[in-house]
Structure formats: C-alpha cells, structure tokens
N, C-alpha and C. Protein backbone atom coordinates (compact mmCIF):
# COMPACT_ATOMS: atom_id res chain seq x y z
N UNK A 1 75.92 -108.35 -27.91
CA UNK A 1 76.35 -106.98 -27.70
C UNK A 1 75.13 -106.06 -27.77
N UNK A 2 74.76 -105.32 -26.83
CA UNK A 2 73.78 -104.50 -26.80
C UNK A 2 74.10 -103.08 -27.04
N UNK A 3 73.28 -102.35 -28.24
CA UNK A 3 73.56 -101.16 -28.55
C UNK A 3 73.10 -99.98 -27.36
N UNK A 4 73.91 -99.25 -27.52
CA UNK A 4 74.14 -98.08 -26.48
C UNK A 4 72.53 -97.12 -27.42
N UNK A 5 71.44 -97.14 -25.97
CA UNK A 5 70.54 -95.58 -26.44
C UNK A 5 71.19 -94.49 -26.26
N UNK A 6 70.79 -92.96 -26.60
CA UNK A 6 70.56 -92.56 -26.18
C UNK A 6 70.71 -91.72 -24.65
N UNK A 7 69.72 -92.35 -23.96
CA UNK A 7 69.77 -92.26 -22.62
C UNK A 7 70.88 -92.46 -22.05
N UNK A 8 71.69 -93.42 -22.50
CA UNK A 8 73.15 -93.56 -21.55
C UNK A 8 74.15 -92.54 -22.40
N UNK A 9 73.59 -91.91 -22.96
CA UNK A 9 75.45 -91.37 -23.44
C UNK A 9 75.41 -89.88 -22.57
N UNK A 10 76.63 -89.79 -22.37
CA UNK A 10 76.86 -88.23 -21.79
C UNK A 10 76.82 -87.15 -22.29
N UNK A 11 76.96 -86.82 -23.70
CA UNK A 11 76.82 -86.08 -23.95
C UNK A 11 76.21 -85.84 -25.16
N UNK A 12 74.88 -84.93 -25.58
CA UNK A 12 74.67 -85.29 -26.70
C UNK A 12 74.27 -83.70 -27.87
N UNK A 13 74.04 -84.01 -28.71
CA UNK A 13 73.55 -82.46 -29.62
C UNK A 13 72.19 -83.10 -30.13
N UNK A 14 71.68 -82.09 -29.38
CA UNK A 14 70.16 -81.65 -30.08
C UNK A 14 69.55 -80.43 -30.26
N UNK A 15 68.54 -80.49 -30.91
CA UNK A 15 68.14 -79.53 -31.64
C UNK A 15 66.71 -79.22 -30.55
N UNK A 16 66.83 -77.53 -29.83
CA UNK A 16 65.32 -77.31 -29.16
C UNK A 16 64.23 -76.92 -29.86
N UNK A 17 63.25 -77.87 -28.86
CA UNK A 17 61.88 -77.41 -29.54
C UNK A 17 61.19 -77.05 -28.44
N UNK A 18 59.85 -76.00 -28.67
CA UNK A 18 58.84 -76.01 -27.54
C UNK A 18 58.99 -76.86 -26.28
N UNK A 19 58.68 -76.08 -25.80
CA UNK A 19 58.62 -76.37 -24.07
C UNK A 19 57.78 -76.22 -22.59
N UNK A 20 56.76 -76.71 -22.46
CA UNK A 20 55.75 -76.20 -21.07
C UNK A 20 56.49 -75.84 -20.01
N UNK A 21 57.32 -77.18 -19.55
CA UNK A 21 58.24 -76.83 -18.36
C UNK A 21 58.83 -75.99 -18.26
N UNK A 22 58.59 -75.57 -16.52
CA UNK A 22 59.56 -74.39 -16.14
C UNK A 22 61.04 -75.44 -15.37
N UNK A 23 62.13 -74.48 -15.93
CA UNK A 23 63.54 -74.31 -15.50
C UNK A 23 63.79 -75.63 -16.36
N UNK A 24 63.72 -75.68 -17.73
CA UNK A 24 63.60 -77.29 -18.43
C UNK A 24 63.34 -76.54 -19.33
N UNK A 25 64.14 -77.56 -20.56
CA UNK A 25 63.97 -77.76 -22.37
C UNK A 25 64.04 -78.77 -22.63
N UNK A 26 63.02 -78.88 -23.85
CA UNK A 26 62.58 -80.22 -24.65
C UNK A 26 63.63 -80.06 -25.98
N UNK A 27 64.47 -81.43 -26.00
CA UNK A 27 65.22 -81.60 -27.11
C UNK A 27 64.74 -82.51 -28.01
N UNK A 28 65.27 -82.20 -29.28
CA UNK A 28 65.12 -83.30 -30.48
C UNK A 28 66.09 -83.83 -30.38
N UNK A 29 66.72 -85.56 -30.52
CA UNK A 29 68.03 -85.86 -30.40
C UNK A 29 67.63 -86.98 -31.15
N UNK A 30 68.27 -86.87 -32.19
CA UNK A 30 68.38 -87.89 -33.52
C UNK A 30 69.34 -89.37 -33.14
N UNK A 31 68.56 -90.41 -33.28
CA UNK A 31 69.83 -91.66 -32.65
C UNK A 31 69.70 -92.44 -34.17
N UNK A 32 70.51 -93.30 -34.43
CA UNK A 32 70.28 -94.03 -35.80
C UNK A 32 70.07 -95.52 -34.93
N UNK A 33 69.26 -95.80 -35.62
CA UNK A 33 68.69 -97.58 -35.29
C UNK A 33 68.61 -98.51 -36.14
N UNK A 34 69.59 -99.50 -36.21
CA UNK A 34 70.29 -100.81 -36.68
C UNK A 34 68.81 -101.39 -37.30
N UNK A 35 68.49 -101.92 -38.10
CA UNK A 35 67.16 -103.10 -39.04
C UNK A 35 68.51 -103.97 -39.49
N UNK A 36 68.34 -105.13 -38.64
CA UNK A 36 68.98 -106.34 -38.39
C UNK A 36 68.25 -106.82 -40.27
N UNK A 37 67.59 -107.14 -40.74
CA UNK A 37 66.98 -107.57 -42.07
C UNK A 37 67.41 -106.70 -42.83
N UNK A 38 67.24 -105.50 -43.38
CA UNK A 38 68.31 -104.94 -44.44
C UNK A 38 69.87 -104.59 -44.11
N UNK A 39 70.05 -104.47 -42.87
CA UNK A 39 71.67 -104.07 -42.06
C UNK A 39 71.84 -102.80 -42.56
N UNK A 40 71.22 -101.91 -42.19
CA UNK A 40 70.95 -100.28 -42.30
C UNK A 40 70.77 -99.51 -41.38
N UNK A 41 71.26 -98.64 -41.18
CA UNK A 41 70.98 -98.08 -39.98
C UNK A 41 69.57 -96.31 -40.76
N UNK A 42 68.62 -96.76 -39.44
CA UNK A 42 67.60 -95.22 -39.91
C UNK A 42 67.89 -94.93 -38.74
N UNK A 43 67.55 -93.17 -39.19
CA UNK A 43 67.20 -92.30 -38.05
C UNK A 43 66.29 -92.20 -37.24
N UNK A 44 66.24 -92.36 -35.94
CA UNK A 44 65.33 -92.01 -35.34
C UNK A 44 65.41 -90.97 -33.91
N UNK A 45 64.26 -90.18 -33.73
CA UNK A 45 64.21 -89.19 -33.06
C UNK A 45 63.21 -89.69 -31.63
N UNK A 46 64.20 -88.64 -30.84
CA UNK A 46 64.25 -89.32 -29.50
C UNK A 46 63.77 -87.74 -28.41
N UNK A 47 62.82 -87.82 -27.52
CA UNK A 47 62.94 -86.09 -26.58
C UNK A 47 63.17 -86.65 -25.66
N UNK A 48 63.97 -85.09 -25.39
CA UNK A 48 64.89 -85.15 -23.92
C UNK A 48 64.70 -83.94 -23.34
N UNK A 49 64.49 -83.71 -21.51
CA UNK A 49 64.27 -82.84 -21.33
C UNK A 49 65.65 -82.40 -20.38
N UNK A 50 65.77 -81.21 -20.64
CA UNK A 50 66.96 -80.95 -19.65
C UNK A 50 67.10 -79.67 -19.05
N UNK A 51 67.40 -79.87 -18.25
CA UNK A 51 67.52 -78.47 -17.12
C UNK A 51 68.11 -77.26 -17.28
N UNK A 52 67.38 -76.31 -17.16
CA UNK A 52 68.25 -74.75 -18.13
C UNK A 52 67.14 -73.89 -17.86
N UNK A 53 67.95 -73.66 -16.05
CA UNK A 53 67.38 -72.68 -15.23
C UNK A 53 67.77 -71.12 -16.22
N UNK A 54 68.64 -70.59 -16.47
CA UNK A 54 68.68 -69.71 -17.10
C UNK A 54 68.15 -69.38 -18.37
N UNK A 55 67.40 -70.42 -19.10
CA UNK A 55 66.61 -70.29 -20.12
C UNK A 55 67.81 -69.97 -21.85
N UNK A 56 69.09 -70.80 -21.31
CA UNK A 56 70.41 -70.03 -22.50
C UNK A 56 69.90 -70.05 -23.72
N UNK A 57 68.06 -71.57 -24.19
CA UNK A 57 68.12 -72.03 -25.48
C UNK A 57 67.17 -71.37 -26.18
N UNK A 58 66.93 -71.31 -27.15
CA UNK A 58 65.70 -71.08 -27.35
C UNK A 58 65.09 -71.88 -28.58
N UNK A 59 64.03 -71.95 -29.02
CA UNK A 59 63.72 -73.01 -30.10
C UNK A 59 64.14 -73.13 -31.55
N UNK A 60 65.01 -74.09 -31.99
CA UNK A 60 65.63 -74.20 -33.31
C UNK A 60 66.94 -73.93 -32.60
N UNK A 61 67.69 -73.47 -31.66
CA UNK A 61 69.10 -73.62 -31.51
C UNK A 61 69.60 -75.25 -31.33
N UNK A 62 70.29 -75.16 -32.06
CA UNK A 62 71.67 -76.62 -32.04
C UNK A 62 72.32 -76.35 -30.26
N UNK A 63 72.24 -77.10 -29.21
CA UNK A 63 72.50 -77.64 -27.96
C UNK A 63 73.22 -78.76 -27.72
N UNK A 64 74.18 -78.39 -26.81
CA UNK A 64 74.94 -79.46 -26.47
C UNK A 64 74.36 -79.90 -24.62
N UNK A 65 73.95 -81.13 -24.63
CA UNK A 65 73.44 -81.55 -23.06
C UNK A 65 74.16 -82.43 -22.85
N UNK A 66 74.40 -82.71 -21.27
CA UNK A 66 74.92 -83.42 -20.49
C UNK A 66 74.35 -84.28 -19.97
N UNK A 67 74.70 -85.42 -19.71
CA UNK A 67 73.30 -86.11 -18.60
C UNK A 67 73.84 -85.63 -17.47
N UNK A 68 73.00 -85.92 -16.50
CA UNK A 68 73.10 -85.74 -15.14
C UNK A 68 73.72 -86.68 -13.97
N UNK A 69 74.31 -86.56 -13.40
CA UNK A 69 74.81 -88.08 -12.18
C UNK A 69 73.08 -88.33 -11.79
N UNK A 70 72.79 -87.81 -11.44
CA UNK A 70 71.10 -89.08 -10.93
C UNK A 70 70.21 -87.44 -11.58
N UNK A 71 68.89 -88.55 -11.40
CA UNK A 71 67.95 -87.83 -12.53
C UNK A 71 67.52 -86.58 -11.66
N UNK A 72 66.51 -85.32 -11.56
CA UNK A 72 66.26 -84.80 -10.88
C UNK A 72 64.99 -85.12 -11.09
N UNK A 73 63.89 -84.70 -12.03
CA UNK A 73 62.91 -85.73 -12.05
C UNK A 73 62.76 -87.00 -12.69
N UNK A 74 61.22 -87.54 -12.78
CA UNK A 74 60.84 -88.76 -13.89
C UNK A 74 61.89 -87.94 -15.31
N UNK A 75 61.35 -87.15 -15.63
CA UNK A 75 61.76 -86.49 -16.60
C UNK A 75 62.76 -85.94 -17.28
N UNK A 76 63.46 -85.06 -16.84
CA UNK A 76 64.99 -84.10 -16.56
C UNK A 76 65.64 -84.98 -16.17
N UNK A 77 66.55 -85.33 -16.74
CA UNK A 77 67.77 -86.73 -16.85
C UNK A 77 69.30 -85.91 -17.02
N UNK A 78 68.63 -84.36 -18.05
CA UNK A 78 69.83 -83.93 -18.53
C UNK A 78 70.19 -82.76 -18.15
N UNK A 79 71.46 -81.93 -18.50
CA UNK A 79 71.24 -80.44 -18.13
C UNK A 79 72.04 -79.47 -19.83
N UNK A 80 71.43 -78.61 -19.93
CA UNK A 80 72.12 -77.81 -20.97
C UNK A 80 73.76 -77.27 -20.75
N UNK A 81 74.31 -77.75 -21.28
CA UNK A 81 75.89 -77.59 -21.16
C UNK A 81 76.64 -76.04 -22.03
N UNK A 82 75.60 -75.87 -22.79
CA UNK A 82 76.50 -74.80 -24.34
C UNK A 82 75.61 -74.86 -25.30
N UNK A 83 75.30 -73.66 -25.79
CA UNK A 83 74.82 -73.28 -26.90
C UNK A 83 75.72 -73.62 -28.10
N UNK A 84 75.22 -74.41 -29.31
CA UNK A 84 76.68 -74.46 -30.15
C UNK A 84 76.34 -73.90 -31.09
N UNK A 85 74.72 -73.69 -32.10
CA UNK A 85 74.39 -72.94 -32.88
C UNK A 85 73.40 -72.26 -32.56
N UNK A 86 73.39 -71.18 -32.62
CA UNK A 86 71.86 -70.40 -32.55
C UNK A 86 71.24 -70.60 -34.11
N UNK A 87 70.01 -70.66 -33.70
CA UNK A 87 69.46 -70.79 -35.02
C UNK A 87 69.30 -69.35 -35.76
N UNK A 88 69.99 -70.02 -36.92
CA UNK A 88 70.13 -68.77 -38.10
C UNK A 88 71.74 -68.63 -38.12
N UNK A 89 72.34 -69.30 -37.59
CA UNK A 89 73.86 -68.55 -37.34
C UNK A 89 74.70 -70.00 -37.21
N UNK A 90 74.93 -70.62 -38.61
CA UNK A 90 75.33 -71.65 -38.56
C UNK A 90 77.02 -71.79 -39.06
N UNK A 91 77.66 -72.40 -38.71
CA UNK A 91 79.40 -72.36 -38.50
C UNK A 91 79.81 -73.64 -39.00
N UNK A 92 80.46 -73.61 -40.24
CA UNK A 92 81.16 -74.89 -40.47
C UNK A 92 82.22 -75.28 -39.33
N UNK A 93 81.96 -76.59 -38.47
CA UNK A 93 83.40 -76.91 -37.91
C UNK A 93 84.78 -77.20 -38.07
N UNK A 94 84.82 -77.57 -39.35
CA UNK A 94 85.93 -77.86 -39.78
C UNK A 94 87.03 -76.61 -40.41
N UNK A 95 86.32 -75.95 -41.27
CA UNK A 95 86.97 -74.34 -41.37
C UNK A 95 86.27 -73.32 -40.35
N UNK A 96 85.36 -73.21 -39.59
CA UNK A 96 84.86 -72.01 -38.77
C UNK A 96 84.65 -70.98 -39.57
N UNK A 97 84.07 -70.69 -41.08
CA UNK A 97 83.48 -69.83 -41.14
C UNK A 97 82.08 -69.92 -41.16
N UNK A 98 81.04 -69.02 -41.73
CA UNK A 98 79.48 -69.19 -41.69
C UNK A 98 79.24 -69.57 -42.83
N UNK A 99 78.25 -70.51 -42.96
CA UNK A 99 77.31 -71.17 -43.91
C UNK A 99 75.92 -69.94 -43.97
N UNK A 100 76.01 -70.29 -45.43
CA UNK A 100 74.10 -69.78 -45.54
C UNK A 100 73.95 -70.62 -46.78
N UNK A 101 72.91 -71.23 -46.33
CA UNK A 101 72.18 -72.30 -47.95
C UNK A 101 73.12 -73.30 -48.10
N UNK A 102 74.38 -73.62 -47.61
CA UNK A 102 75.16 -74.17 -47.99
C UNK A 102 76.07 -74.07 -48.74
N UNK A 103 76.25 -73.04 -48.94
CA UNK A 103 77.58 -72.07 -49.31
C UNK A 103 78.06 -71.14 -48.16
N UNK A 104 79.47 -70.69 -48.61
CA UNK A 104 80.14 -70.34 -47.37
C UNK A 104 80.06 -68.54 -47.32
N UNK A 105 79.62 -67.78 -46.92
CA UNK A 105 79.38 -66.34 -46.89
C UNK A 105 80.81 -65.56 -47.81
N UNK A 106 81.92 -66.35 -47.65
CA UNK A 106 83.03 -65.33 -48.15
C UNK A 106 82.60 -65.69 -49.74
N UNK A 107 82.20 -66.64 -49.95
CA UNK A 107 81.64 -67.15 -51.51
C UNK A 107 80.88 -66.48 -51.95
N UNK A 108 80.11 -65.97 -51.43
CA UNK A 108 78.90 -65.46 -51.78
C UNK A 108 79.31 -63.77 -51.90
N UNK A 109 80.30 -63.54 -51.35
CA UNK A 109 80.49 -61.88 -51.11
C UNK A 109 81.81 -61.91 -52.53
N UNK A 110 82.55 -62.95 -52.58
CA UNK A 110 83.29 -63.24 -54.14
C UNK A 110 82.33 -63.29 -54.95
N UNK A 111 81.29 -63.64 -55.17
CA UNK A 111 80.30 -63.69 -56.54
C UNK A 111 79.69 -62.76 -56.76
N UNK A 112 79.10 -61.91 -55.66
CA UNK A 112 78.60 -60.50 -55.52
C UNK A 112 79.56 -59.69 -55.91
N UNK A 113 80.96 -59.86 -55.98
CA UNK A 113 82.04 -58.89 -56.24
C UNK A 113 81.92 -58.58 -57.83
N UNK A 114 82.15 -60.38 -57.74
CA UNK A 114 82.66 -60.27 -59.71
C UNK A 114 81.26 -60.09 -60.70
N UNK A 115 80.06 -60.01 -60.01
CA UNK A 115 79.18 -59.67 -60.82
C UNK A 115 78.20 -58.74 -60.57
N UNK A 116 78.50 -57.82 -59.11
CA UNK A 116 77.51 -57.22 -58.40
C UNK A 116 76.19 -57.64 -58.20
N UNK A 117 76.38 -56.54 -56.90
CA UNK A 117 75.59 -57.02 -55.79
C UNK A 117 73.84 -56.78 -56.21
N UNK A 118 72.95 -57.73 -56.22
CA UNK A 118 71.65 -57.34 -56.07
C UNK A 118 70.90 -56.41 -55.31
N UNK A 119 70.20 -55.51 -55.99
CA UNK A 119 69.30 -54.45 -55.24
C UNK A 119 68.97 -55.19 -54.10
N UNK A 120 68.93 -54.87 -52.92
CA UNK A 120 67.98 -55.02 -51.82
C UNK A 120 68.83 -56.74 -51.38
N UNK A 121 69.85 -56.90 -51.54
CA UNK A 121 70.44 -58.21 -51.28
C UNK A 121 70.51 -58.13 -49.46
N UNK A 122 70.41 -59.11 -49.15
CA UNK A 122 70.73 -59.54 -47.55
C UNK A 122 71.95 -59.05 -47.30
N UNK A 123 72.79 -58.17 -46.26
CA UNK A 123 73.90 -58.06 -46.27
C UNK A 123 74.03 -58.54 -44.23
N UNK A 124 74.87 -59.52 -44.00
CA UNK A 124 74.78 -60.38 -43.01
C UNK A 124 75.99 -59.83 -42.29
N UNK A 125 76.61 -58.87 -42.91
CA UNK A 125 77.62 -58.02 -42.09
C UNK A 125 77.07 -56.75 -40.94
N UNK A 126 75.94 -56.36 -40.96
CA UNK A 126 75.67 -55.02 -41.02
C UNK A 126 73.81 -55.75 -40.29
N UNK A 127 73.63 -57.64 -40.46
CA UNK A 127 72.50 -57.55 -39.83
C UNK A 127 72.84 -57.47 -38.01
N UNK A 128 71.72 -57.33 -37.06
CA UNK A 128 71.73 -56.84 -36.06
C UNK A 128 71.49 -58.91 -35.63
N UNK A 129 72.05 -58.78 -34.30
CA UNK A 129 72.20 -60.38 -33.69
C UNK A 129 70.52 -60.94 -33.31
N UNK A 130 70.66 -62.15 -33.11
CA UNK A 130 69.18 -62.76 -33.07
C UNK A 130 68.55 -62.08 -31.69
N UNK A 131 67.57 -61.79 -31.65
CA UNK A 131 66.83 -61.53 -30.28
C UNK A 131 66.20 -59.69 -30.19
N UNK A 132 66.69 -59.53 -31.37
CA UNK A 132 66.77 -57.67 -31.49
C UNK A 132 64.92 -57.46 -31.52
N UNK A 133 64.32 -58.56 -32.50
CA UNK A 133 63.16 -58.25 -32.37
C UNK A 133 62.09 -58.98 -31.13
N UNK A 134 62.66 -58.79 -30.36
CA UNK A 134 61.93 -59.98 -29.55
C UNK A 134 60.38 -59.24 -28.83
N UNK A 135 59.27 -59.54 -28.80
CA UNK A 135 58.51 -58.65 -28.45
C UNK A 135 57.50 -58.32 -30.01
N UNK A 136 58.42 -58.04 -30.63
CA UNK A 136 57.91 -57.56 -31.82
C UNK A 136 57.87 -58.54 -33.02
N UNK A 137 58.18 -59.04 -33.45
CA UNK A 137 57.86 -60.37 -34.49
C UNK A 137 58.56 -61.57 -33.90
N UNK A 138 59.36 -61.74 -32.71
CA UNK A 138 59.94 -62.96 -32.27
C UNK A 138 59.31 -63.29 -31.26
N UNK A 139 58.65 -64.53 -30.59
CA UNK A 139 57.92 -64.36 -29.50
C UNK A 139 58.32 -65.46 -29.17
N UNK A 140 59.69 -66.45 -29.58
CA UNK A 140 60.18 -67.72 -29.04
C UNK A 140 60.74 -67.06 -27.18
N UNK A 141 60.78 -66.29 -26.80
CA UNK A 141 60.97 -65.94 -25.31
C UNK A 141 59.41 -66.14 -24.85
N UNK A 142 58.56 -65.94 -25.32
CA UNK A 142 56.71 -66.27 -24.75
C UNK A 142 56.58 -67.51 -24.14
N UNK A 143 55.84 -67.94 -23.11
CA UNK A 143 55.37 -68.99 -22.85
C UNK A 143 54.45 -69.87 -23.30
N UNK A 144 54.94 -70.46 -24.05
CA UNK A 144 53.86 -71.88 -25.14
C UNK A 144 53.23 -72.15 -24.05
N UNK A 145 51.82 -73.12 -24.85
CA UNK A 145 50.71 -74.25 -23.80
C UNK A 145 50.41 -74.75 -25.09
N UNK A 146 49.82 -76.14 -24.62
CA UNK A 146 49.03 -76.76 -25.42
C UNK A 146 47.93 -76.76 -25.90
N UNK A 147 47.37 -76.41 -26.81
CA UNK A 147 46.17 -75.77 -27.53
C UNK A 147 45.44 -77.47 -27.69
N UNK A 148 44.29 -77.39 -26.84
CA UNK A 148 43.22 -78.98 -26.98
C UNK A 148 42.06 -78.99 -27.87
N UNK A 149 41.98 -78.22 -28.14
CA UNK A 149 40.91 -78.16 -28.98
C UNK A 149 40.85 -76.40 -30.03
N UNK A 150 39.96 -76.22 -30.81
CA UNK A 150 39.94 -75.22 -32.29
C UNK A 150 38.83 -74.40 -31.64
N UNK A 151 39.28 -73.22 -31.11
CA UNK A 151 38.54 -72.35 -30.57
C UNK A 151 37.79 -71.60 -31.57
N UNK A 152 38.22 -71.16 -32.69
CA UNK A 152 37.97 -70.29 -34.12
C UNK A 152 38.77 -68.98 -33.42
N UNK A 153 39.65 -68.93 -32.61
CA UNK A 153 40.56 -67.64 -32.29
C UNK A 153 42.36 -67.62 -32.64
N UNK A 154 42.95 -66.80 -33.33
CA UNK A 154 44.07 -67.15 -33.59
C UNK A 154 45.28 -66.34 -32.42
N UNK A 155 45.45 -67.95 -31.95
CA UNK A 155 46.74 -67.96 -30.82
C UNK A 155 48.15 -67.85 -30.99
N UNK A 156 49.23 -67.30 -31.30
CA UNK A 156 50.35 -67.64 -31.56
C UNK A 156 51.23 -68.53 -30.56
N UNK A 157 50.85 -68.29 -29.38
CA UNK A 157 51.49 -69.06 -28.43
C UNK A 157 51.32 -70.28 -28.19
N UNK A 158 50.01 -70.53 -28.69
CA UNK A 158 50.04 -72.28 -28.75
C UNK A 158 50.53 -73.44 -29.68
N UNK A 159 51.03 -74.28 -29.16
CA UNK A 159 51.59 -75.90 -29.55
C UNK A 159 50.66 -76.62 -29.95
C-alpha cells in the first residue's frame, strides 16, 4: 500500500510564505511521514506554489488550495481556493469564536470584568482590520527578492 503525498491530494491548508513569482504563492504544507522502525509518524514540510492572480494571500495567512486538473507550469500545480485565516485573526472551528494566546476573547473580556481592565490593555473590539497600515509599518504587499550576498545596507524587502 503506498502512502498518498501531498502532491496528489486536492485539497490542502497551508500556511503562506514569501514569494518571487508573479500571479503565484509559495505555501508551507505540513504532511506527516510514517518511520517504519519506531511506527511514528513526524512532520514534515513540503512548498507548493499556487496560482493567485488576484494576490487574496498574503504572508502568515492560513490558505486553503486546490490542485489543478493539469499543471500550468513545472511549478504551479495548485490554485488558491479561500482565505481561511488571516494572520492575526484566528477562529476556533468548532465553536467559531476568536482565539488569542489560546484563550478564547469572551474569556478574557470575563476576567477583565471581574478584576478590571489593565491600563493601556489591547482592546480587539475597537482594533482597525489587518492591512490599515500597509505602506507604513506593513510592507507584506512589497515585492520580496532574494538577497545573495551582505551588502552592509539594510533591506527590508529581501528574503
């Protein structure tokens, strides 16, 4: 019986990272791999590039991709189907409310109740949606390159 990669499944969630290609994103996509000698399965991480002419992802969002009926290049196998988390804005599935740290936000606004709220506390009701600073301290919309060598100049845009 031969285990299924990866590559053949239809649909998968990964996590984006940096990207050169135009009309294309580079995914992280975590597969677990069988060690026949302890009978364990580890994680291992797999890139995938997939097609997302409209640019929906941006880096650190949770993505849902599709493969494609035939490849379009060597490369692009897949296409971006749905945004499922933006990064920073994470959703338990099972109840649908928001996580932060791993507690659930209505928790956190019950503990702030019964013991008040900290000076200068984060209030996640009242913050403004991801992308507000873009230009100005967010520059994941910029076009990365690969930085080959240590110029002594500091680049933000380079990988």
């Amino acid at each position: 019986m031969a285990l299924q990669t990866t590559t053949k499944a239809s649909l998968l969630l990964g996590r984006c990272v940096p990207c050169l290609k135009q009309n294309a994103s580079k995914f992280k996509v975590k597969k677990l791999e069988l060690d026949t000698n302890l009978l364990m399965y580890f994680g291992k991480e797999e890139y995938i590039y997939a097609f997302d002419p409209q640019k929906l992802c941006k880096t650190g969002d949770i993505v849902l991709i599709e493969e494609l009926p035939k490849k379009m290049t060597r490369l692009i196998t897949h296409a971006v189907k749905k945004v499922v988390y933006p990064l920073g804005d994470i959703t338990d599935p099972m109840s649908g409310k928001k996580v932060v740290a791993g507690k659930y936000r209505d928790y956190i606004e019950a503990v702030n109740k019964v013991y008040g709220e900290k000076r200068g506390a984060f209030k996640y009701d009242e913050a403004p949606p991801r992308g507000w600073q873009e230009g100005k301290r967010d520059f994941t919309h910029r076009e990365t390159y690969i930085k080959y060598h240590e110029s002594g100049e500091e680049d933000p845009y380079a990988v």
